[in-house]
C-alpha atoms as a PDB file:
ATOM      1  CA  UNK A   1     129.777 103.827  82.375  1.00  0.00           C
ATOM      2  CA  UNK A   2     129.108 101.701  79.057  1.00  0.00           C
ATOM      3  CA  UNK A   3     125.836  99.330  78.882  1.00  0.00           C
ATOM      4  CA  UNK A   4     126.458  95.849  78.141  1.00  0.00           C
ATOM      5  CA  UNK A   5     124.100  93.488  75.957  1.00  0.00           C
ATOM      6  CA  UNK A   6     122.925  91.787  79.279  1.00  0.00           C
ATOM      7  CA  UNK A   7     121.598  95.231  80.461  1.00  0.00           C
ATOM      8  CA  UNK A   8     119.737  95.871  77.065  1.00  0.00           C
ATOM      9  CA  UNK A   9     118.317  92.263  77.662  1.00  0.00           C
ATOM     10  CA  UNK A  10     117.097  92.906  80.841  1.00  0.00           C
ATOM     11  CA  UNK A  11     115.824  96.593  79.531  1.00  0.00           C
ATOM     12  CA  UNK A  12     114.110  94.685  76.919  1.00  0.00           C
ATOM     13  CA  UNK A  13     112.522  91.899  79.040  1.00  0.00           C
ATOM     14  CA  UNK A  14     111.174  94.192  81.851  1.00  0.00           C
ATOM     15  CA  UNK A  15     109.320  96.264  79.084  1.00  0.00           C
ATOM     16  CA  UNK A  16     107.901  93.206  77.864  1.00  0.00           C
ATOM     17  CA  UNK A  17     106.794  92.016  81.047  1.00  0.00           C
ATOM     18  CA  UNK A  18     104.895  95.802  81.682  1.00  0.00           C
ATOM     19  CA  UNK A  19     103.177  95.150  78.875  1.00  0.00           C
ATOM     20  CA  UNK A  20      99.638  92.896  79.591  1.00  0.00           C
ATOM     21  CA  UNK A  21      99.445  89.660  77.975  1.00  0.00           C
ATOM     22  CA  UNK A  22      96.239  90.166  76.521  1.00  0.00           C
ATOM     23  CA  UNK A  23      96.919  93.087  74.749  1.00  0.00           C
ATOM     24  CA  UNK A  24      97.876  92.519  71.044  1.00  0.00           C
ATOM     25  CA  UNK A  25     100.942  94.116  69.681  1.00  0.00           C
ATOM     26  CA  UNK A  26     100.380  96.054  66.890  1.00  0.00           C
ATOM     27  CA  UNK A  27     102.343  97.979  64.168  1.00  0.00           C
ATOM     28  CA  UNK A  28     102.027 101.331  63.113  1.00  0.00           C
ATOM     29  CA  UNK A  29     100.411 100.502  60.112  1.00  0.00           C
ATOM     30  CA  UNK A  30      97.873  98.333  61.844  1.00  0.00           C
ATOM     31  CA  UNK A  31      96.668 101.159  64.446  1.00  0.00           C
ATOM     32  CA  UNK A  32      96.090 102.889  61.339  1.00  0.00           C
ATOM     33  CA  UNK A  33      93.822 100.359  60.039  1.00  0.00           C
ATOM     34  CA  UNK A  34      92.070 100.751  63.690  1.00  0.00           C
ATOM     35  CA  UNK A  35      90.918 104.321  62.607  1.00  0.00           C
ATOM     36  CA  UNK A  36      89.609 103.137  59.646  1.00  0.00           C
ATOM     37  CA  UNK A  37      86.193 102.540  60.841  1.00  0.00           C
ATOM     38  CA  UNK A  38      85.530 106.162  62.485  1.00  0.00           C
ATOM     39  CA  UNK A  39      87.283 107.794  59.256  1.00  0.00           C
ATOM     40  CA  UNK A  40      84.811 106.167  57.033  1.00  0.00           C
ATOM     41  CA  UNK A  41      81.991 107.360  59.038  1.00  0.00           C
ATOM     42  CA  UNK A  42      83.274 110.736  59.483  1.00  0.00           C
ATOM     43  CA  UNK A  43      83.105 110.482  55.277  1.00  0.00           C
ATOM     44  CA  UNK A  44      79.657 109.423  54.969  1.00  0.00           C
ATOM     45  CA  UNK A  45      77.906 111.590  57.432  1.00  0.00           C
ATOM     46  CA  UNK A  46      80.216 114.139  57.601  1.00  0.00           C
ATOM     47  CA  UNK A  47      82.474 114.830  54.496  1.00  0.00           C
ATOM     48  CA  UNK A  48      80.095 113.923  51.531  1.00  0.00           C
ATOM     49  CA  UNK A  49      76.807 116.081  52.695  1.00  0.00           C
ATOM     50  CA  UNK A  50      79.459 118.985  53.326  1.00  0.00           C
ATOM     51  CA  UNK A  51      80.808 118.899  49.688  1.00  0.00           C
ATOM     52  CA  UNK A  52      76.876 118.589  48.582  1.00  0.00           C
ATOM     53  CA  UNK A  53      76.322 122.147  50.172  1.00  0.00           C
ATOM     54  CA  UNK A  54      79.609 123.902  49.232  1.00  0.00           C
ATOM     55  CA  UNK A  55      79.123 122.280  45.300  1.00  0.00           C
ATOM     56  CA  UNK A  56      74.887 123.533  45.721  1.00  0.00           C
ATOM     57  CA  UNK A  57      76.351 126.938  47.038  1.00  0.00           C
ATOM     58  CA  UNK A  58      78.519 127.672  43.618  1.00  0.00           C
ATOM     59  CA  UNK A  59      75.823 125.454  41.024  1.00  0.00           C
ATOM     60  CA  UNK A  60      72.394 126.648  42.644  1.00  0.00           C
ATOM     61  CA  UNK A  61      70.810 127.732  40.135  1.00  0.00           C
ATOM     62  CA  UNK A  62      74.366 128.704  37.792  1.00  0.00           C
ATOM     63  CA  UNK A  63      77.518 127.950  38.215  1.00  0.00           C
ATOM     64  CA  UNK A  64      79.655 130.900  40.156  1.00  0.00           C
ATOM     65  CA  UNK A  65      79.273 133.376  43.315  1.00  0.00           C
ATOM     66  CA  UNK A  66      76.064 134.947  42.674  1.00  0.00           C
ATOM     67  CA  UNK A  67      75.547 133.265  45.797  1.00  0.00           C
ATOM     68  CA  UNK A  68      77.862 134.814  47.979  1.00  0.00           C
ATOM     69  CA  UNK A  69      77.814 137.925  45.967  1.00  0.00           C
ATOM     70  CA  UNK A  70      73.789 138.024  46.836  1.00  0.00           C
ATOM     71  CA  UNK A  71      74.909 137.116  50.492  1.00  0.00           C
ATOM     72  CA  UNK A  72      77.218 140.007  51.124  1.00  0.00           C
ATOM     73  CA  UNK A  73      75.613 142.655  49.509  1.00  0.00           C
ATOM     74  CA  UNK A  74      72.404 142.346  51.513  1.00  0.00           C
ATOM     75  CA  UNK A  75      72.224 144.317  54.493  1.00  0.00           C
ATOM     76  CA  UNK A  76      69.874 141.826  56.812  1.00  0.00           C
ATOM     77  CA  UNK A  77      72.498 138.736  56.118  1.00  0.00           C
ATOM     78  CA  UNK A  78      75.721 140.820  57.399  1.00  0.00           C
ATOM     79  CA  UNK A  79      73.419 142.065  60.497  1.00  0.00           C
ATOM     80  CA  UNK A  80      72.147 138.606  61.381  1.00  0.00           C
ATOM     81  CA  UNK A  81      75.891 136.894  60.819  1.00  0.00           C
ATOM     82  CA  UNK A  82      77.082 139.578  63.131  1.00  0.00           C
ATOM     83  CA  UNK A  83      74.208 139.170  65.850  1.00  0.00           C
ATOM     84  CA  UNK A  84      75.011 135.856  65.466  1.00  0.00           C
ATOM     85  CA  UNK A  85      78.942 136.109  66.422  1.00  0.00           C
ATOM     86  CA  UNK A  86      77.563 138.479  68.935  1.00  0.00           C
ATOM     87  CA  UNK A  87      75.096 136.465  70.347  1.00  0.00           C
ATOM     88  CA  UNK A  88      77.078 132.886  70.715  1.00  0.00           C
ATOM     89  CA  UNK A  89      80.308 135.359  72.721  1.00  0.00           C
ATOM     90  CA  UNK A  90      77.687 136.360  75.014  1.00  0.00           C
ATOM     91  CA  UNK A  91      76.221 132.812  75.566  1.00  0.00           C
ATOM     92  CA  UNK A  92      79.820 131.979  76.167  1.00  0.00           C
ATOM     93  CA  UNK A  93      80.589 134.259  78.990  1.00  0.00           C
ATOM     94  CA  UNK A  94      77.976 133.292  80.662  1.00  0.00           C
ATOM     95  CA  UNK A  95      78.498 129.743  80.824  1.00  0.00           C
ATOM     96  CA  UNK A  96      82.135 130.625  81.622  1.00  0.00           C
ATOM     97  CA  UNK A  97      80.886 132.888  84.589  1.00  0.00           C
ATOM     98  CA  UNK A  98      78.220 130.143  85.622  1.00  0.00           C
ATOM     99  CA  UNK A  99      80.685 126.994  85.107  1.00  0.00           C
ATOM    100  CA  UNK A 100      84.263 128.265  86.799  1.00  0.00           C
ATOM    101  CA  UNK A 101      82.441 128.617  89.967  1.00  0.00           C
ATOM    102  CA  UNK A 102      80.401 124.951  89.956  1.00  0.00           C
ATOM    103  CA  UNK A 103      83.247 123.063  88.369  1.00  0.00           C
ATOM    104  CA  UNK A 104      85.953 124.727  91.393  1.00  0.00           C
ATOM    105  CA  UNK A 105      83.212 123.345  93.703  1.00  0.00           C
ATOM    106  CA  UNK A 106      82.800 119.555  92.377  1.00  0.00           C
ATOM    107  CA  UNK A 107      86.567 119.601  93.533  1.00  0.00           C
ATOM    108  CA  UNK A 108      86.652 120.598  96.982  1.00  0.00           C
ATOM    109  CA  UNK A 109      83.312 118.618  98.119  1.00  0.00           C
ATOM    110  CA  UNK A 110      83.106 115.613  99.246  1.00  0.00           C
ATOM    111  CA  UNK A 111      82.456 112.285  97.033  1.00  0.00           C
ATOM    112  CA  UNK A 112      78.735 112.252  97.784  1.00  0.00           C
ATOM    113  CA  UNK A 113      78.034 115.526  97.123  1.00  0.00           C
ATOM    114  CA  UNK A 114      80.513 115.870  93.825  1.00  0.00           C
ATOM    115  CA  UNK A 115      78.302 112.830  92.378  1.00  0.00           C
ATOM    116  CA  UNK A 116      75.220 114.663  93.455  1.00  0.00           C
ATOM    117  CA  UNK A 117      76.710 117.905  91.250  1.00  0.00           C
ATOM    118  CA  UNK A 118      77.810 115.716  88.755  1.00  0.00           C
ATOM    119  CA  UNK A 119      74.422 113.820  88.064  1.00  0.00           C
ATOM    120  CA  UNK A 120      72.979 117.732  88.166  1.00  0.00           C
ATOM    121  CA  UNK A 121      75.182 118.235  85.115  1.00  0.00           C
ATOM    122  CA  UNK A 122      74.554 115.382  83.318  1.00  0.00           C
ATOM    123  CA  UNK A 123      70.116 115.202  83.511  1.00  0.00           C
ATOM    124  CA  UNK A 124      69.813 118.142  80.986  1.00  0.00           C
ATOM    125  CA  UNK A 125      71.611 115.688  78.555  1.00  0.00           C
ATOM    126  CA  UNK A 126      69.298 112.844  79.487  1.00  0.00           C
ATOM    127  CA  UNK A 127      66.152 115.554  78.095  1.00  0.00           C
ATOM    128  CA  UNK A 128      65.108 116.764  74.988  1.00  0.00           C
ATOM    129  CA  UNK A 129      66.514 120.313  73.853  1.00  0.00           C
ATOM    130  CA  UNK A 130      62.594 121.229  72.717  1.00  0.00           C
ATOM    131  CA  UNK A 131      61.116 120.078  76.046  1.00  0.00           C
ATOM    132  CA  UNK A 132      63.992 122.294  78.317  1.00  0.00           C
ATOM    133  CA  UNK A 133      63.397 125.488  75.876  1.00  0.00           C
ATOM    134  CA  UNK A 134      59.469 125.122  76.091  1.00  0.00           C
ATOM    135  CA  UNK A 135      60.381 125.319  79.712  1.00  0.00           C
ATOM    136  CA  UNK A 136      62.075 128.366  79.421  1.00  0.00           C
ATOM    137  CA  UNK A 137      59.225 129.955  77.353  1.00  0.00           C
ATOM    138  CA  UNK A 138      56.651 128.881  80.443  1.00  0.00           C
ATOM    139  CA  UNK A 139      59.467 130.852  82.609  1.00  0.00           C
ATOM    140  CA  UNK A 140      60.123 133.815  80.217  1.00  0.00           C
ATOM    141  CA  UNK A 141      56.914 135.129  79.093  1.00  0.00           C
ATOM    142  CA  UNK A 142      55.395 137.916  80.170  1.00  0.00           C
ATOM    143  CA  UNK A 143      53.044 136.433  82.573  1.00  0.00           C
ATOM    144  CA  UNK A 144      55.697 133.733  84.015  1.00  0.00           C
ATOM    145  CA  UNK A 145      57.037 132.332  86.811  1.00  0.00           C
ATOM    146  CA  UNK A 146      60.165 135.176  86.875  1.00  0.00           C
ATOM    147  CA  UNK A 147      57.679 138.063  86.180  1.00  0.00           C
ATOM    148  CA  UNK A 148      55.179 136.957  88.865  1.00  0.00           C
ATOM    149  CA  UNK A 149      57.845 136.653  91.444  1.00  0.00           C
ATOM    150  CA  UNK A 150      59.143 140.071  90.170  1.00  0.00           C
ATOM    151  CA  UNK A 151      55.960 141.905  90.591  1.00  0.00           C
ATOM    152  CA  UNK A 152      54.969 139.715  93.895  1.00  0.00           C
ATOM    153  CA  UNK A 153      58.589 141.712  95.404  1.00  0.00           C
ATOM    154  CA  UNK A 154      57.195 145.222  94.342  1.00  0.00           C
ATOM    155  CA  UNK A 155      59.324 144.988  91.229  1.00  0.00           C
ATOM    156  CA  UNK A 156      58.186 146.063  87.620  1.00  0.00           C
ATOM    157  CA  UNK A 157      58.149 143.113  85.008  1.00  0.00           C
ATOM    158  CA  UNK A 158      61.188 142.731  82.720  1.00  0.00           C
ATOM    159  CA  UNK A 159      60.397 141.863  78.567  1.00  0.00           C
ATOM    160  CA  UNK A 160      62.374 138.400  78.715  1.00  0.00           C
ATOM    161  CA  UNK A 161      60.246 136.670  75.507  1.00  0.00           C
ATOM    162  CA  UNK A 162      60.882 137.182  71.935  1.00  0.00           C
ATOM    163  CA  UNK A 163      64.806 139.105  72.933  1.00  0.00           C
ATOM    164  CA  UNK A 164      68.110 138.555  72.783  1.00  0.00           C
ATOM    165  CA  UNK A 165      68.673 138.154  76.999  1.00  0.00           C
ATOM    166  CA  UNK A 166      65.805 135.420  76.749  1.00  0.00           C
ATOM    167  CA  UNK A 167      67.827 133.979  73.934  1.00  0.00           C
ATOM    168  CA  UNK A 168      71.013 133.757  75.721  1.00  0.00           C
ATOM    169  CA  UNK A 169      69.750 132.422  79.102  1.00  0.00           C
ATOM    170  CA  UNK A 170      67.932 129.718  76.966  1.00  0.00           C
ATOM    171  CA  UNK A 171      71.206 128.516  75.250  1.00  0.00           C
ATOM    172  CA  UNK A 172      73.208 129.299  77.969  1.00  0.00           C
ATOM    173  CA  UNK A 173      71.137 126.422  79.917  1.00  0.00           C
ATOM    174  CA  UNK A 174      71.511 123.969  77.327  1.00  0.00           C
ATOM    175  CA  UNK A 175      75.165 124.840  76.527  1.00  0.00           C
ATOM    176  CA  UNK A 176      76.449 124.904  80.242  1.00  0.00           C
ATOM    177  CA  UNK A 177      77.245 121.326  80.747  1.00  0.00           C
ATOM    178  CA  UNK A 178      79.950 121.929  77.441  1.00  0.00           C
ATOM    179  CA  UNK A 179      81.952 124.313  79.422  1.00  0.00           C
ATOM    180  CA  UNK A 180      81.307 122.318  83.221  1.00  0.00           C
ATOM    181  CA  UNK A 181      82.492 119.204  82.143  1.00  0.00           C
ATOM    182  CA  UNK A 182      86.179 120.605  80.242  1.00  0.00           C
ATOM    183  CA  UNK A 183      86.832 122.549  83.208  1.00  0.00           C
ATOM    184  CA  UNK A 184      86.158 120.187  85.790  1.00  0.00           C
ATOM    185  CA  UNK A 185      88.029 117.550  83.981  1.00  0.00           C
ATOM    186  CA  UNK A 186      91.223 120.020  83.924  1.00  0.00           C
ATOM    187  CA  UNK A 187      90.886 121.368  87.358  1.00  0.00           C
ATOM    188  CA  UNK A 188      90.975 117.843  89.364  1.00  0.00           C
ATOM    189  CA  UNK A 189      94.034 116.948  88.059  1.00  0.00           C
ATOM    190  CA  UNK A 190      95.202 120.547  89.978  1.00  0.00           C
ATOM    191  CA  UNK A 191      97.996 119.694  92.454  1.00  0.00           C
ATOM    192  CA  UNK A 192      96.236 122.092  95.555  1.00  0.00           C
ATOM    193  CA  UNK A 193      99.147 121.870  97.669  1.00  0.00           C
ATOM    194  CA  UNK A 194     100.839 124.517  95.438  1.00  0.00           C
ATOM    195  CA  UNK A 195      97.769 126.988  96.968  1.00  0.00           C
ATOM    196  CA  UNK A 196      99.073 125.929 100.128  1.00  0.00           C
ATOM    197  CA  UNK A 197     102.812 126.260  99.182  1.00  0.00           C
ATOM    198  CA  UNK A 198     101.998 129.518  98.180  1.00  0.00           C
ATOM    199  CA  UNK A 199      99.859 130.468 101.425  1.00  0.00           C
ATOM    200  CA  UNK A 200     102.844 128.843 103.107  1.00  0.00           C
ATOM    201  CA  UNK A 201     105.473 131.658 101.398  1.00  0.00           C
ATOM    202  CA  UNK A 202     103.363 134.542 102.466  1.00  0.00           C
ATOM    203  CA  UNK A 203     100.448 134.957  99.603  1.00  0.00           C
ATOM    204  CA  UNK A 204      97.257 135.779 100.339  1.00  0.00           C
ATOM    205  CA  UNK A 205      94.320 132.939  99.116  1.00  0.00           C
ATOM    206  CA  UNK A 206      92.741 135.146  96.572  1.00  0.00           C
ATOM    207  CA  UNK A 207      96.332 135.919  95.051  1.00  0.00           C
ATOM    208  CA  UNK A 208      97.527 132.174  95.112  1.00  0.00           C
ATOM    209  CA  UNK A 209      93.938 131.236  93.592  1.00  0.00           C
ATOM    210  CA  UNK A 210      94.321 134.195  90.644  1.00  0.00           C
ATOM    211  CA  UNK A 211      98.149 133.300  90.303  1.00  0.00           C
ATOM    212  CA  UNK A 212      98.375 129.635  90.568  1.00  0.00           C
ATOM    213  CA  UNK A 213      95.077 127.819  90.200  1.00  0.00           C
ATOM    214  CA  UNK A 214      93.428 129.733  87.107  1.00  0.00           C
ATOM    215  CA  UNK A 215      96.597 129.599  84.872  1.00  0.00           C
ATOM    216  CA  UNK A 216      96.817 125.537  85.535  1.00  0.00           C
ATOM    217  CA  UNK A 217      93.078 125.863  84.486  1.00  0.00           C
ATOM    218  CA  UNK A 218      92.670 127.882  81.488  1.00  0.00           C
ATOM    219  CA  UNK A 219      92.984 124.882  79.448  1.00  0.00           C
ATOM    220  CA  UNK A 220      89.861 123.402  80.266  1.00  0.00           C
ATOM    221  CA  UNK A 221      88.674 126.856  79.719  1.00  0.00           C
ATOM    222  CA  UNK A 222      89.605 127.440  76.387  1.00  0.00           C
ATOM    223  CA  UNK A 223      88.339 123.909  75.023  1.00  0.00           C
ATOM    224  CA  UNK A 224      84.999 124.515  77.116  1.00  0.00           C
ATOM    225  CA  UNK A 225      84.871 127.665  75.868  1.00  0.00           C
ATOM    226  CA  UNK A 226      85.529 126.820  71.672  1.00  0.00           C
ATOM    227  CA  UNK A 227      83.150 123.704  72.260  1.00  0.00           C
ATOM    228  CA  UNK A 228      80.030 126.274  73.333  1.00  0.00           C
ATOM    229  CA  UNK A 229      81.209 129.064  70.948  1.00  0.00           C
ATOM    230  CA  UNK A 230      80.902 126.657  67.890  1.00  0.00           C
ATOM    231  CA  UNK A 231      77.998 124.846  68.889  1.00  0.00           C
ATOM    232  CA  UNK A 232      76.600 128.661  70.084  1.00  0.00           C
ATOM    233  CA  UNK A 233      76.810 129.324  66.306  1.00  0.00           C
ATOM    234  CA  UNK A 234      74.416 126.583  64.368  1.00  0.00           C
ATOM    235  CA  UNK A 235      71.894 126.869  67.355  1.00  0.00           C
ATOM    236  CA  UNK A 236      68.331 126.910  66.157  1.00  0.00           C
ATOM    237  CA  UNK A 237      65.297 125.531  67.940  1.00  0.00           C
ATOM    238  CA  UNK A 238      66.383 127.676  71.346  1.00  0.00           C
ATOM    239  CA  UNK A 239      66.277 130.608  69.517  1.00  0.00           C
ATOM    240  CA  UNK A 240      63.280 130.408  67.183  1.00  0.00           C
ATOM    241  CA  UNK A 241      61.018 129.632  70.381  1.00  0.00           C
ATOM    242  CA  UNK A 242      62.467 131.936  72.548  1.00  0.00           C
ATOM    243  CA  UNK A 243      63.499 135.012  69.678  1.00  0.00           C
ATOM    244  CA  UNK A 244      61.918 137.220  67.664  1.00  0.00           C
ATOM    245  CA  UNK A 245      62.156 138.981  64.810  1.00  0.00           C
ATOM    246  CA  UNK A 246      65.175 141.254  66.380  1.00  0.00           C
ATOM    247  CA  UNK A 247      66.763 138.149  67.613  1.00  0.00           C
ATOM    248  CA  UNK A 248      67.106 136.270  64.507  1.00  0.00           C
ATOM    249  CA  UNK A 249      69.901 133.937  63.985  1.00  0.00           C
ATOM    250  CA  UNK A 250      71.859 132.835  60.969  1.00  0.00           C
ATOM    251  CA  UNK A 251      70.543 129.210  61.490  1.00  0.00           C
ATOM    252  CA  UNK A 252      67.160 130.562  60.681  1.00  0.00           C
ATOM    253  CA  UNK A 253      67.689 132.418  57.958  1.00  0.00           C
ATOM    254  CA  UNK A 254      69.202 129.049  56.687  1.00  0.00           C
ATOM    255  CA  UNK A 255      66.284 126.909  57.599  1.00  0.00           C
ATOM    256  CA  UNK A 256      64.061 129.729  55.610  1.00  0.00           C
ATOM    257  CA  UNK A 257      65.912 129.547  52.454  1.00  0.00           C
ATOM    258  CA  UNK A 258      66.117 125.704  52.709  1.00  0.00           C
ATOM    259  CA  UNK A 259      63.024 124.610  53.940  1.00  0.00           C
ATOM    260  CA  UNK A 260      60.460 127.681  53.009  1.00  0.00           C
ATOM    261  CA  UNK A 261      61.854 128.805  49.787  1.00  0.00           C
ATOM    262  CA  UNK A 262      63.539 125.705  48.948  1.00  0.00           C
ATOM    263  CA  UNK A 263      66.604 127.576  47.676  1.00  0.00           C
ATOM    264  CA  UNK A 264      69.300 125.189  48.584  1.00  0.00           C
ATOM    265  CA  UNK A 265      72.279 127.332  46.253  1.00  0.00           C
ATOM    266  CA  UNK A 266      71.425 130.472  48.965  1.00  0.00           C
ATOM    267  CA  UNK A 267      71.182 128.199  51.901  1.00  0.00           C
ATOM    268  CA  UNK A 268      74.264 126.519  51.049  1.00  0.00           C
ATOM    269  CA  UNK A 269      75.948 129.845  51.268  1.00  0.00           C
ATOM    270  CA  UNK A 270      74.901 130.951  54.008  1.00  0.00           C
ATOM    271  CA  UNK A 271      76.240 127.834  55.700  1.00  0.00           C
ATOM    272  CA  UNK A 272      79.646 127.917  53.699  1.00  0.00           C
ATOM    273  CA  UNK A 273      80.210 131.726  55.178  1.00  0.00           C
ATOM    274  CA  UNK A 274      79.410 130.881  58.692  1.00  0.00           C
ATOM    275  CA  UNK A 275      81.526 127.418  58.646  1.00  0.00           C
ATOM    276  CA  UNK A 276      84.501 129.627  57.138  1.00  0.00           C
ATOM    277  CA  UNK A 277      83.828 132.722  59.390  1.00  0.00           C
ATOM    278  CA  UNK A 278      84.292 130.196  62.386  1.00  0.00           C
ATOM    279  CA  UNK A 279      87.568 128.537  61.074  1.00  0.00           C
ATOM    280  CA  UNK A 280      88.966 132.073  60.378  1.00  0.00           C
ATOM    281  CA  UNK A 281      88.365 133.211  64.115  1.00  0.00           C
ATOM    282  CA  UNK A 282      89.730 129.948  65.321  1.00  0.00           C
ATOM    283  CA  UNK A 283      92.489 130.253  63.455  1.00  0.00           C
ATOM    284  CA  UNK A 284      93.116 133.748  64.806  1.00  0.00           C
ATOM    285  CA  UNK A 285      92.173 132.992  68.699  1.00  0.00           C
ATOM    286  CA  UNK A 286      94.239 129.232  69.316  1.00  0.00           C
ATOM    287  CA  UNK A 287      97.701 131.229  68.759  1.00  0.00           C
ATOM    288  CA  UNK A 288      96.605 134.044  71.312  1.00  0.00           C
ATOM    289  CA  UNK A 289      95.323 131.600  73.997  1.00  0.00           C
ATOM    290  CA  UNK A 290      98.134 129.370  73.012  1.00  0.00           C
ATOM    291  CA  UNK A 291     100.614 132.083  73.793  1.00  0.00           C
ATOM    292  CA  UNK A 292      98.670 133.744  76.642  1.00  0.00           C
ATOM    293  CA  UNK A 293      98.319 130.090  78.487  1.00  0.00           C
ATOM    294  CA  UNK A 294     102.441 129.987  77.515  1.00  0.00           C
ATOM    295  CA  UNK A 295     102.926 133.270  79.276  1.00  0.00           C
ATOM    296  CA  UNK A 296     100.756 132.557  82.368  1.00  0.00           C
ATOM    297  CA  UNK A 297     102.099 129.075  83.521  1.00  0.00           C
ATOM    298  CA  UNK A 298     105.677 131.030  82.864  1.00  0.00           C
ATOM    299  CA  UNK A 299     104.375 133.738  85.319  1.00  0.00           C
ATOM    300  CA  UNK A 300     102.742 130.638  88.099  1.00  0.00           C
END
C-alpha cells in the first residue's frame, strides 16, 4: 500500500495541530542558544575556580608535582583518602537501607499520608546543615539523649561522639533525602499489576517483589546512590563537629592546608586527587551497574 501526497498532508497538518500555538518553533541551532545561559554560569562558578586549583596544585610554590609527589608519599594523606572512600560507602548503605523501605511506602499509602511523608523528606532541606549536626552532637555525646535512654533500659552507654558511627549517622541524616527522592521518583512510575500478574502465575509476594519490582527500581537506586556517594566525599562541617582525630576526612585536611597554613599548591592537590579518584571509580562502577541493571530487567 503506497502513501499519496494527500496522506503526507494530512500527516503533516495533524502534527501541526498537536503542537500548542503558543509554543515557539525553534531550530536546532536556536535550542542551543537556550543553553547558553546555564553554560556560562556553569563557566564562571564552576569551570574557572576549578582550573585556579588544578593550575595552584602544579605552580604552588614551583612549577611541577612536588605536590602530588608530597601527597602520595605521606602516610596520613593515603589513610585519610581511604577512610574517606570508606566512610562515604558506608554513609551510602545506610541511606540505601533507610530509603528503599520509606520510598516503597510513599507508593502504596494513600495521598494524604504520601504528602505527609513527602513534606517529612523535604523539612531537613528547609534547615541549616550546622543547626541539624549540632543536633546530633546534643544526641551523640556521652551524656545524651541515646545514652540516657540506654542506661535508663539497664544498658551500658555506647562512645557515639568524636567516631566514625557518629560520623556516618550524622551524614547519613543529612544525605537521606538524596537517595529518597531518586528512588521514589523511579518506583511510582512501577506498573504493580506485574506483582499481581506474577502472584496470579503462582509466585510467592516476596519472590515477585525481589524478581520484578527491585530490578524496575535499581535505577533510581544507582542515581540516588552516586548523588550521596559524591556528595559523601567533600562533606565537612558534619564531620568536624561530630569526628575526631581518628575520623578525619579529606575535606579537612583540605580546609587545614587552605585556611590554617594557607598552602593553596597542597590544598589544591589534595582536591585534584579526590576529584580524579571519584571520576576513576565512576568510570569503573556505571558499566557494571549498567550491565547488571541490563541483565536483571532481561531476567524480570
Amino acid at each position: 500500500m503506497t502513501s499519496t501526497p494527500d496522506d503526507g498532508q494530512r500527516a503533516g497538518t495533524a502534527v501541526d495541530a498537536a503542537q500548542p500555538p503558543f509554543l515557539p518553533r525553534l531550530r536546532p541551532r536556536g535550542a542551543v542558544w537556550l543553553t547558553a545561559p546555564a553554560v556560562l554560569v556553569l563557566l564562571v562558578a564552576l569551570a574557572y575556580p576549578l582550573g585556579i586549583v588544578v593550575w595552584r596544585s602544579f605552580s604552588d610554590p614551583a612549577i611541577g608535582i612536588d605536590n602530588y609527589v608530597w601527597f602520595f608519599q605521606s602516610p596520613v594523606n593515603r589513610t585519610v583518602l581511604q577512610r574517606t572512600f570508606v566512610v562515604a560507602a558506608w554513609v551510602t548503605l545506610a541511606c540505601l537501607i533507610c530509603a528503599y523501605p520509606y520510598a516503597y511506602a510513599m507508593t502504596i499509602v494513600g495521598r494524604n499520608m504520601r504528602l505527609a511523608l513527602i513534606l517529612c523528606v523535604l523539612v531537613p532541606f528547609w534547615l541549616s546543615g550546622v543547626v541539624r549536626t549540632l543536633a546530633w552532637v546534643i544526641l551523640l555525646q556521652d551524656s545524651g539523649v541515646i545514652n540516657s535512654i540506654l542506661r535508663g533500659i539497664g544498658l551500658s552507654p555506647v562512645k557515639l561522639i568524636r567516631t566514625l558511627p557518629g560520623v556516618v549517622i550524622g551524614m547519613t541524616q543529612v544525605l537521606l533525602p538524596f537517595m529518597i527522592l531518586p528512588i521514589y521518583s523511579v518506583m511510582k512510575g512501577i506498573d504493580t499489576r506485574l506483582l499481581q500478574a506474577a502472584r496470579s502465575l503462582g509466585a510467592r509476594p516476596w519472590k515477585a517483589f525481589l524478581q520484578i519490582y527491585v530490578p524496575l527500581s535499581l535505577p533510581g537506586v544507582y542515581a540516588g546512590a552516586i548523588i550521596v556517594f559524591i556528595l559523601s566525599l567533600g562533606f565537612y562541617i558534619t564531620p568536624a563537629l561530630l569526628g575526631g582525630p581518628r575520623s578525619i576526612l579529606l575535606s579537612s585536611l583540605v580546609q587545614n592546608q587552605v585556611l590554617s597554613l594557607l598552602n593553596w599548591g597542597r590544598g589544591g592537590a589534595m582536591g585534584v586527587v579526590l576529584l580524579v579518584a571519584t571520576f576513576v571509580l565512576l568510570a569503573i562502577a556505571a558499566p557494571l551497574m549498567r550491565q547488571k541493571h541490563t541483565s536483571s530487567r532481561r531476567e524480570a
